[in-house]
N, C-alpha and C. Protein backbone atom coordinates (compact mmCIF):
# COMPACT_ATOMS: atom_id res chain seq x y z
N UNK A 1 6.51 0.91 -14.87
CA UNK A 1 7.63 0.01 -14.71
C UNK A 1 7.12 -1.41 -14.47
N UNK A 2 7.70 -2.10 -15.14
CA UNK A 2 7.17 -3.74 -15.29
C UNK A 2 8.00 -4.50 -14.08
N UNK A 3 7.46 -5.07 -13.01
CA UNK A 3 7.95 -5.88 -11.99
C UNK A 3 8.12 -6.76 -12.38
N UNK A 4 9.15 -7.69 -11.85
CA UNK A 4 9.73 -9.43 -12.04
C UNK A 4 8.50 -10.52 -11.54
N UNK A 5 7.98 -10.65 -12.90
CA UNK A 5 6.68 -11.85 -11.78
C UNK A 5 7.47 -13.30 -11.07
N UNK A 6 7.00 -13.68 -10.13
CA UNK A 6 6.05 -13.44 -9.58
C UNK A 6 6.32 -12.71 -8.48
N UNK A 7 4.81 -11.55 -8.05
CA UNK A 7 5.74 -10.71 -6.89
C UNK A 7 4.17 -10.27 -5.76
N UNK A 8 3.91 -9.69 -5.11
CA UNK A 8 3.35 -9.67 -3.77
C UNK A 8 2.50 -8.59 -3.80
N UNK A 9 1.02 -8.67 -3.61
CA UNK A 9 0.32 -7.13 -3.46
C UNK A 9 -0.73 -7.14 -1.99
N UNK A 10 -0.06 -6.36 -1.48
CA UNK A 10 -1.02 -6.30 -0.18
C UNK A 10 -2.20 -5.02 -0.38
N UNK A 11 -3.29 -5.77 -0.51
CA UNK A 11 -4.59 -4.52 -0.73
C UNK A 11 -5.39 -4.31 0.59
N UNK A 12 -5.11 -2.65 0.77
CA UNK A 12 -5.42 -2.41 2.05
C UNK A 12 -6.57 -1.53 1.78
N UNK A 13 -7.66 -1.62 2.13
CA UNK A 13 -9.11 -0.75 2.23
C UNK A 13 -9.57 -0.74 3.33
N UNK A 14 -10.08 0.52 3.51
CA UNK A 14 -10.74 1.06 4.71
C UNK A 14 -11.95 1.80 4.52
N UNK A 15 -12.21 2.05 5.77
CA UNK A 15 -13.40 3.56 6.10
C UNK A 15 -13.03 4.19 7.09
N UNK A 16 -12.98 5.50 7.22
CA UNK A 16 -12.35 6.55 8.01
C UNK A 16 -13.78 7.02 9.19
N UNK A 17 -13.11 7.01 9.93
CA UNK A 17 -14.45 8.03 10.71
C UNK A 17 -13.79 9.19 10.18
N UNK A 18 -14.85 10.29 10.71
CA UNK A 18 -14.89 11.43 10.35
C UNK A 18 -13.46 12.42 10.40
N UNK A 19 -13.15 11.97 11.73
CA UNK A 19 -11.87 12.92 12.26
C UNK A 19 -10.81 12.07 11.82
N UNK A 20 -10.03 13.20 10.92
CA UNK A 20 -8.43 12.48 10.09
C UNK A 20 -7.53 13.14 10.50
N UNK A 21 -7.73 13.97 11.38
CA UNK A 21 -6.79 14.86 11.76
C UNK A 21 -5.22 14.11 11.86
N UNK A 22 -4.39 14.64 11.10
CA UNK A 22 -3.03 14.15 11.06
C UNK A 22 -2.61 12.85 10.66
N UNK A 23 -3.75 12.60 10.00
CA UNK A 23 -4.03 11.31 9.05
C UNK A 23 -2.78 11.48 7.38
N UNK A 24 -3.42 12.27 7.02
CA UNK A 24 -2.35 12.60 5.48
C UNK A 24 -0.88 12.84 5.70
N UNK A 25 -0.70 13.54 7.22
CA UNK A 25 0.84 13.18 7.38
C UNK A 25 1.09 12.19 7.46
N UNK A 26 0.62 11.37 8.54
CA UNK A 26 1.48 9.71 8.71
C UNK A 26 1.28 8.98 7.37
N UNK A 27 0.49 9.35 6.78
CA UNK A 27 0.32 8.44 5.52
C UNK A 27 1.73 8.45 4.40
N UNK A 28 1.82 9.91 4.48
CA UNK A 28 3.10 10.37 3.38
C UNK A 28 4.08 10.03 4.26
N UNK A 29 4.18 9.68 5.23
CA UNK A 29 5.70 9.40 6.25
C UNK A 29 5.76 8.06 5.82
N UNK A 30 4.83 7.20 6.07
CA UNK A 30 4.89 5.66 5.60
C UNK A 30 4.95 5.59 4.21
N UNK A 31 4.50 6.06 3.40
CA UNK A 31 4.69 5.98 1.98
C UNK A 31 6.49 5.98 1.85
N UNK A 32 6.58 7.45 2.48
CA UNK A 32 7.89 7.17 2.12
C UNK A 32 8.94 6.34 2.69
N UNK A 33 8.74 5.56 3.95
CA UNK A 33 9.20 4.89 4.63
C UNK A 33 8.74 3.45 3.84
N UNK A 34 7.84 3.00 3.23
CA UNK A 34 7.68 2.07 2.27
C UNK A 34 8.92 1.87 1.31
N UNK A 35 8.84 3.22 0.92
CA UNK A 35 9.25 3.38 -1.15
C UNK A 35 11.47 3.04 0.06
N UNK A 36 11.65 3.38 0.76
CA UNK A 36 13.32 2.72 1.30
C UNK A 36 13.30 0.99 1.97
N UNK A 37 12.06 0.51 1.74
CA UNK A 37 12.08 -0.73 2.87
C UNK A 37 12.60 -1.89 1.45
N UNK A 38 13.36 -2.89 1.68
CA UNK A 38 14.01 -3.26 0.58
C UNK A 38 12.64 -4.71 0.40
N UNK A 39 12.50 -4.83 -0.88
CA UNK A 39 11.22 -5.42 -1.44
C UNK A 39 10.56 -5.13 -1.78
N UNK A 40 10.54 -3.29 -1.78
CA UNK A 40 9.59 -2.65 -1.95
C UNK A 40 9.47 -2.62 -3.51
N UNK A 41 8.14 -2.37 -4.35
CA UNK A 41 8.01 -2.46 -5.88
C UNK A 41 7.77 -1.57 -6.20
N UNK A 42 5.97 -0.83 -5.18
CA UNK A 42 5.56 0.58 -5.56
C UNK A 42 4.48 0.06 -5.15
N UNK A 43 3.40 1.19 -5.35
CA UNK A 43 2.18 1.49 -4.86
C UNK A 43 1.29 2.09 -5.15
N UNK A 44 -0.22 1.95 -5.14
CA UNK A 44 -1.15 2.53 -5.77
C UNK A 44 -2.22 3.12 -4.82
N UNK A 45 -2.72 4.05 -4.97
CA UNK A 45 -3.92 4.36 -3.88
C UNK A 45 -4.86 5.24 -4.50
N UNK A 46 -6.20 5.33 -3.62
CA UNK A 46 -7.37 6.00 -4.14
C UNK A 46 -8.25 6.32 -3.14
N UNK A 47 -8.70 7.36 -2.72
CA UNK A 47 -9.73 7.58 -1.63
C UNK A 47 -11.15 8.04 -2.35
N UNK A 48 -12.03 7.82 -1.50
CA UNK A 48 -13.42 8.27 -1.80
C UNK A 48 -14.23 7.92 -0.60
N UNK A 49 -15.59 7.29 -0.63
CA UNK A 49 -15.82 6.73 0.76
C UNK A 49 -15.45 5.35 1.29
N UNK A 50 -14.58 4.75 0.14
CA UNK A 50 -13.80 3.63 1.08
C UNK A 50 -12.30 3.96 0.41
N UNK A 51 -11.34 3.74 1.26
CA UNK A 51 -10.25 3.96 0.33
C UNK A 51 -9.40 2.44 0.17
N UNK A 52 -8.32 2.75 -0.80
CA UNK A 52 -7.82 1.52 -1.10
C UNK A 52 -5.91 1.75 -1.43
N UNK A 53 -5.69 0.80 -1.05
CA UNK A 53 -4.07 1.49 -1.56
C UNK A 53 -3.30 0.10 -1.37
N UNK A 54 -2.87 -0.37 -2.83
CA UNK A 54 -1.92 -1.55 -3.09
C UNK A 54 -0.84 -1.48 -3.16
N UNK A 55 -0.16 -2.02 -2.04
CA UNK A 55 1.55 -2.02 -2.01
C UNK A 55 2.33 -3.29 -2.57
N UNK A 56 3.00 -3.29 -3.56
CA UNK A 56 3.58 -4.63 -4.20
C UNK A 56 5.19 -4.40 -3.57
N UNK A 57 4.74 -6.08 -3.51
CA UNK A 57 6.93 -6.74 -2.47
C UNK A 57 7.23 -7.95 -3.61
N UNK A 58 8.73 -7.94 -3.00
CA UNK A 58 9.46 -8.53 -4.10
C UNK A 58 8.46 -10.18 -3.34
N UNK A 59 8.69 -10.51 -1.66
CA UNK A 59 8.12 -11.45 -0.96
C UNK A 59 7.60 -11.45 0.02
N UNK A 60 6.81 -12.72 0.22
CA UNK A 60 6.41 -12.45 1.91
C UNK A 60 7.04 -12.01 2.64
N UNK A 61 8.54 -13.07 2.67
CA UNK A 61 9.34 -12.37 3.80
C UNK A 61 9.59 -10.41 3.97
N UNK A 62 9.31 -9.70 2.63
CA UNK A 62 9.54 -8.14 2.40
C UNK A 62 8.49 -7.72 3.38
N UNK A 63 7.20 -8.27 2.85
CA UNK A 63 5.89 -7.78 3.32
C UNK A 63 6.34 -8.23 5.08
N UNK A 64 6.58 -9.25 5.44
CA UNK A 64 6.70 -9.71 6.82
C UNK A 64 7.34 -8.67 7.66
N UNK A 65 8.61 -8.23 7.38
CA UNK A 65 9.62 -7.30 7.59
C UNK A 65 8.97 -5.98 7.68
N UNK A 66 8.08 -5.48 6.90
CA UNK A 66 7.19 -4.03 6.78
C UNK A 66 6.41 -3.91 7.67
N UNK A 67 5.71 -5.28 7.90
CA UNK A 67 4.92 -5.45 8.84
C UNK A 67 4.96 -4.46 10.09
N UNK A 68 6.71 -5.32 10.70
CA UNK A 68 6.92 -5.21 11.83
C UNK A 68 8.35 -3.72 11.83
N UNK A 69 7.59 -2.85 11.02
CA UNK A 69 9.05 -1.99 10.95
C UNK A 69 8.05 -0.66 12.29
N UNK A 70 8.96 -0.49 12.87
CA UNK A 70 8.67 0.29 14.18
C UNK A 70 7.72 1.58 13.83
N UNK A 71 8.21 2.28 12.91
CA UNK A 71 6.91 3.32 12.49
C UNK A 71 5.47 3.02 11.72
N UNK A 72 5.83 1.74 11.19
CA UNK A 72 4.48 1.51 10.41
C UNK A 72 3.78 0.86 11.23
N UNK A 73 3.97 0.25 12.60
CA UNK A 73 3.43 -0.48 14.04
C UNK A 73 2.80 0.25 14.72
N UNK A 74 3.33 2.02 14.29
CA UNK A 74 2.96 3.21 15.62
C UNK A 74 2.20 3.60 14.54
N UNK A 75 2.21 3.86 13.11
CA UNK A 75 0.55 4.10 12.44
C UNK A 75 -0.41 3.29 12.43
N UNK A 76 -0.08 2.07 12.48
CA UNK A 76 -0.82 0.94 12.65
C UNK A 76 -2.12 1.06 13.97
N UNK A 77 -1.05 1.53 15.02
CA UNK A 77 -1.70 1.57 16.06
C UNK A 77 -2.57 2.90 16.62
N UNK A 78 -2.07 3.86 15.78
CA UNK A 78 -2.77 5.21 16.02
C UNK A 78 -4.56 5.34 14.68
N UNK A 79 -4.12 4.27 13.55
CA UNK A 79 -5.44 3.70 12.73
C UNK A 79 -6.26 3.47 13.45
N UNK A 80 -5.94 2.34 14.05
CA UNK A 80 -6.81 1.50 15.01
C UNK A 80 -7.54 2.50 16.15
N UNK A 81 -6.61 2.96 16.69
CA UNK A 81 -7.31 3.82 17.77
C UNK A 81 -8.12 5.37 17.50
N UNK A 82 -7.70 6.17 15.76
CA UNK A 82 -8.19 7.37 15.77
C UNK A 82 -8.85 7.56 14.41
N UNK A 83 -8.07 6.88 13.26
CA UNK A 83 -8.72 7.05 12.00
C UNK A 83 -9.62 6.07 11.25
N UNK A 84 -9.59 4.72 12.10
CA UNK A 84 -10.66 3.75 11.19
C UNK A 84 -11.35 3.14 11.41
N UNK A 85 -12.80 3.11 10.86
CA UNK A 85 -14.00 2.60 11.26
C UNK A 85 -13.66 1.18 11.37
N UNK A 86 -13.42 1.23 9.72
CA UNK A 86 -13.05 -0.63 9.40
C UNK A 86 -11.34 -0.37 8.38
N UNK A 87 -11.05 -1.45 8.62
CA UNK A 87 -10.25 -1.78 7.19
C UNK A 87 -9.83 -3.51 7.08
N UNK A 88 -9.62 -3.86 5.96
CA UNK A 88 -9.32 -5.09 5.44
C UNK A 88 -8.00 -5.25 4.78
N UNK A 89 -7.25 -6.25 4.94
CA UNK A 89 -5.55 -7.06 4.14
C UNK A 89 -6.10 -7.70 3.60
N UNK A 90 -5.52 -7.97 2.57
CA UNK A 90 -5.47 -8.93 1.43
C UNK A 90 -3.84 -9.49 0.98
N UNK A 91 -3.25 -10.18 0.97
CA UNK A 91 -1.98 -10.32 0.33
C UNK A 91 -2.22 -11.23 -0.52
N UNK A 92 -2.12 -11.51 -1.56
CA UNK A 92 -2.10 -12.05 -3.08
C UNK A 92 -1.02 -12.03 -4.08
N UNK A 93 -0.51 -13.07 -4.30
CA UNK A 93 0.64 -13.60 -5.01
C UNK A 93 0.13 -13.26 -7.00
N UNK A 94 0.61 -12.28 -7.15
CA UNK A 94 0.60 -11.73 -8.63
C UNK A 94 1.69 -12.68 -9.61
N UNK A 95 0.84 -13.47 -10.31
CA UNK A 95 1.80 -14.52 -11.67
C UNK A 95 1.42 -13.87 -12.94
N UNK A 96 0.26 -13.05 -12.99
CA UNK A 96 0.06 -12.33 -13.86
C UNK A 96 -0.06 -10.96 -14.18
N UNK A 97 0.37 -10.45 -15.14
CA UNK A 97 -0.49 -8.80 -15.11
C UNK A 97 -0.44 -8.53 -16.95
N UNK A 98 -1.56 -7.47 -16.90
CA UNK A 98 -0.81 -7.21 -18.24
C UNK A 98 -2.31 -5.27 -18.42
N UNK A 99 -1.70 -4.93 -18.79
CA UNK A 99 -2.30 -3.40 -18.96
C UNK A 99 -2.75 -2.62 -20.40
N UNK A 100 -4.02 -1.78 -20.49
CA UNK A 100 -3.84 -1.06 -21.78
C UNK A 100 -4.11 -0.03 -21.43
N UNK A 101 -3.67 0.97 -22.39
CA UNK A 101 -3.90 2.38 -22.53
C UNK A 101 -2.99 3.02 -23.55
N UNK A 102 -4.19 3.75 -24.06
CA UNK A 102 -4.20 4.17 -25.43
C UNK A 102 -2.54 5.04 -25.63
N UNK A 103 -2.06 5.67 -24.61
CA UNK A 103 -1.12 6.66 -24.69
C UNK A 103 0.35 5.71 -24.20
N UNK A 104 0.40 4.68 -23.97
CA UNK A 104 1.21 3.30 -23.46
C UNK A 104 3.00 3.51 -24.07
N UNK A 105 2.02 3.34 -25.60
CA UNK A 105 2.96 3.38 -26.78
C UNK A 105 3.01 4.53 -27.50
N UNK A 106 2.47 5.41 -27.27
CA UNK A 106 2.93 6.85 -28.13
C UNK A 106 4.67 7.10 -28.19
N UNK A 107 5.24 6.99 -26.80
CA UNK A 107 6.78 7.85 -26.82
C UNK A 107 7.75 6.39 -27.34
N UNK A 108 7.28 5.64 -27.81
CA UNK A 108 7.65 4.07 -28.33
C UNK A 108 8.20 3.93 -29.75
């Protein structure tokens, strides 16, 4: 699905210590607590030994608002204290995009 440029990607990467215990739940709780927060675009993610996961907003003000939404404050804060070595934000204003793949245009 093609978003309205220009629009908002917050790239979040980390490193986990070892113990994730109850890590993949809060993750899918916020995901889905993302995909109802209004601004929301969608999202991409990938784990391995660093992981990464890009959430696109319609605006700052969306992203601002997510920020401070009461459950993503209490994963925020249970990261910090149980699942992450490190992690890094990025928010970056997307004016461009453009994609290939071979199978794009097949059902076209």
């Amino acid at each position: 699905m093609k978003k309205r440029l220009p629009y908002y990607a917050v790239i979040f990467t980390s490193k986990h210590y070892e113990n994730t215990q109850g890590y993949t739940e809060m993750a899918d709780r916020i995901e889905t607590l993302a995909k109802q927060q209004d601004g929301f675009l969608g999202m991409d993610s990938a784990r391995n030994d660093v992981g990464i996961t890009v959430s696109y907003w319609k605006s700052l003000d969306a992203i601002k608002t997510w920020k401070q939404q009461t459950d993503h404050l209490e994963a925020q804060q249970k990261g910090k204290e149980t699942w992450y070595n490190w992690y890094n934000v990025k928010i970056c204003k997307v004016e461009r995009e453009y994609e290939f793949g071979k199978d794009l245009n097949a059902n076209q």
